[in-house]
Protein backbone atom coordinates (compact mmCIF):
# COMPACT_ATOMS: atom_id res chain seq x y z
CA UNK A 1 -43.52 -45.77 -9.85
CA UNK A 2 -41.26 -48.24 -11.53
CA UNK A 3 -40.79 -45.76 -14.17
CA UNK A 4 -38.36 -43.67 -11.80
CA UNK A 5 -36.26 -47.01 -10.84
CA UNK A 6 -32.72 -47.32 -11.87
CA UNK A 7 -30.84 -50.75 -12.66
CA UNK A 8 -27.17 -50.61 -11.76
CA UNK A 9 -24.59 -52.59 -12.29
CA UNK A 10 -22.07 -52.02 -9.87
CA UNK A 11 -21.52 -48.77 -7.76
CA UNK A 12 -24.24 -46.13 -9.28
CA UNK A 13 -25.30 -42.64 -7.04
CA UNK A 14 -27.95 -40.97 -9.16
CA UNK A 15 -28.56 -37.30 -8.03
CA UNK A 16 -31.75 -37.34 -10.13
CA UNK A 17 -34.98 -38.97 -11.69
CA UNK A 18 -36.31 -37.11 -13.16
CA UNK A 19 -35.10 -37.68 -17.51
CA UNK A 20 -35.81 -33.63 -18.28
CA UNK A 21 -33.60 -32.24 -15.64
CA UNK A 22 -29.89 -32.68 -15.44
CA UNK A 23 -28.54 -35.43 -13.32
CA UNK A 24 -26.42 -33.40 -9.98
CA UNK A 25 -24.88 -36.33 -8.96
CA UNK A 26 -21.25 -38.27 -8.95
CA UNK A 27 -20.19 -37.89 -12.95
CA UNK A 28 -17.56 -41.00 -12.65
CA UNK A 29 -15.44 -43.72 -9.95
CA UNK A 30 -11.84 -43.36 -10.97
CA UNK A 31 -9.95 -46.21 -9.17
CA UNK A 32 -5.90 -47.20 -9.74
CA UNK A 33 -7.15 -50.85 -10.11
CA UNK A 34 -8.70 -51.49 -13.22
CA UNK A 35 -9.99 -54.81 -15.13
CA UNK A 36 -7.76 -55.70 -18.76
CA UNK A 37 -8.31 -59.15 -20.34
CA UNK A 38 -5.66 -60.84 -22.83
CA UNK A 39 -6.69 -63.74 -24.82
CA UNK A 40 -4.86 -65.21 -27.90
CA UNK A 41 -2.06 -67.10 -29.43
CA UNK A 42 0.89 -66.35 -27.21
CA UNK A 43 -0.88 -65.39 -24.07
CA UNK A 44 -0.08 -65.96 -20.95
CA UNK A 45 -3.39 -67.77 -19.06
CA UNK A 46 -4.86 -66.76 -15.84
CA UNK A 47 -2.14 -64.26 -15.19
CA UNK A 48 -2.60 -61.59 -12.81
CA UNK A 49 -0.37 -58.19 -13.78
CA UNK A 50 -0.73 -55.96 -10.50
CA UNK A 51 1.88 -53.12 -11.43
CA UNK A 52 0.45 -53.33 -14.89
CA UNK A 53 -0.97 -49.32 -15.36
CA UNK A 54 -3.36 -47.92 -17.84
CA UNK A 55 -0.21 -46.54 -19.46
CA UNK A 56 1.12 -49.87 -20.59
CA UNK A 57 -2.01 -51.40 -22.70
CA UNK A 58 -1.28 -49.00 -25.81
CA UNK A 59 2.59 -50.46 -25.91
CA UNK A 60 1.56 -54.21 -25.10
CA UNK A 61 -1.70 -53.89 -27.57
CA UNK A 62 1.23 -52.77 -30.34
CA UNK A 63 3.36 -55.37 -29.78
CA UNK A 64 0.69 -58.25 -29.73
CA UNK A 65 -0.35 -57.07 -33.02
CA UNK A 66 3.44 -57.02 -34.53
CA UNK A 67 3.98 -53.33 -34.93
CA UNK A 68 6.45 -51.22 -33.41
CA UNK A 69 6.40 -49.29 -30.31
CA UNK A 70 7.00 -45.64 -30.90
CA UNK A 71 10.04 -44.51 -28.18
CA UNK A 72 8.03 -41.26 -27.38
CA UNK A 73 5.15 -43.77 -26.18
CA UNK A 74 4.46 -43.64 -22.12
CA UNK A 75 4.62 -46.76 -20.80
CA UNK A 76 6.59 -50.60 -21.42
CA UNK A 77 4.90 -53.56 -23.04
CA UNK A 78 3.86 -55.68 -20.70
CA UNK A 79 6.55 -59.16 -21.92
CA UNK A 80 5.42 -61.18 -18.84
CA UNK A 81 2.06 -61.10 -19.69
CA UNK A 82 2.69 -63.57 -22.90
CA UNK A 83 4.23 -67.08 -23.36
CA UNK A 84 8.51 -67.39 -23.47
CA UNK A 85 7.81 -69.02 -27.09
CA UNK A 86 5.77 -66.02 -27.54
CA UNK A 87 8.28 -63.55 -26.33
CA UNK A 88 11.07 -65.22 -28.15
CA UNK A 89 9.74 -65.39 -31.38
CA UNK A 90 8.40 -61.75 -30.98
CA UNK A 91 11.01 -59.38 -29.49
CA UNK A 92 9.66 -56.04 -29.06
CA UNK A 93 10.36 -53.20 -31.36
CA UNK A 94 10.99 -49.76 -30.24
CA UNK A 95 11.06 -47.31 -32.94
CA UNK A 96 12.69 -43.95 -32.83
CA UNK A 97 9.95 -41.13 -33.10
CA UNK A 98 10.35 -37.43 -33.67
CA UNK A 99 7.51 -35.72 -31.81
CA UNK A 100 8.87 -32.23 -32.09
CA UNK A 101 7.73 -32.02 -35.89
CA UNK A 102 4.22 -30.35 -34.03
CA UNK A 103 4.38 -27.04 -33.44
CA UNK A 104 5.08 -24.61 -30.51
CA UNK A 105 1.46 -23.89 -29.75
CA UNK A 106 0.66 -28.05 -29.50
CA UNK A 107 3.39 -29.06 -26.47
CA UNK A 108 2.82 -28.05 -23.28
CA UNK A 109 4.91 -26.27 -20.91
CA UNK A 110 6.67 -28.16 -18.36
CA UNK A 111 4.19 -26.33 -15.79
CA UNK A 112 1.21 -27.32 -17.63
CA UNK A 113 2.61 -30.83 -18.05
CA UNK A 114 3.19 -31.23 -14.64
CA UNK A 115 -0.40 -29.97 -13.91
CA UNK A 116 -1.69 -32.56 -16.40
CA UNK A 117 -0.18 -35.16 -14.22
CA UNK A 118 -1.02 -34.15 -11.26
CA UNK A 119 -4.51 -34.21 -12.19
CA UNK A 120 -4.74 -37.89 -13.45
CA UNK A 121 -2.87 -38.90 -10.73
CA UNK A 122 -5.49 -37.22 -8.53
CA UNK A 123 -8.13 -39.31 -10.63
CA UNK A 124 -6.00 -42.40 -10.34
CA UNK A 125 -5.02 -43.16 -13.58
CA UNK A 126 -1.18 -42.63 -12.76
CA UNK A 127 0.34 -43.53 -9.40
């Protein structure tokens, strides 16, 4: 029937059709190349960034905005992808950040850490 038709956008592998029983197929795609658009005042145009990672839009999105980039942060801010005027008017502001104010029982071991890692890297989301 056309009731048990899916639309997709994209890649899509449904295990199931059926809406009361739970779907058995592929949960997610996790790919190392990704899709980020920049638009605004300062911005470079039709710039590609292809060693840009997931771990640098949180730094660059601070630094567009005029805030400060905590040192503890993972990843750099992305200067190429904006203007020289841009850049020059703007330098980027690192700001010292104590993150050992949390206690023992919030930070990881360096074993669990590394296990972290490995397992977005295994999903793709570090190389």
């Amino acid at each position: 029937t056309d009731r048990a038709k899916y639309v997709s956008f994209g890649h899509a592998d449904f295990g199931s059709n059926k809406i009361v029983e739970p779907s058995t197929g592929q949960t997610g795609h996790h790919h190392m190349v990704g899709v980020v658009g920049l638009r605004g005042p300062g911005v470079q145009p039709g710039l590609v960034l292809p060693e840009a990672s997931i771990l640098d839009l949180a730094p660059t999105i601070l630094h567009y905005l005029g805030l400060p980039v905590p040192s503890h942060m993972d990843g750099q801010v992305l200067t190429h992808a904006f203007t020289d005027a841009f850049n020059a008017a703007n330098p980027v502001q690192i700001v010292a950040s104590d993150v050992e104010h949390r206690g023992k029982d919030d930070v990881y071991t360096d074993e669990e850490e590394a296990q972290v890692l490995q397992k977005l890297r295994d999903l793709g989301y570090v190389a």
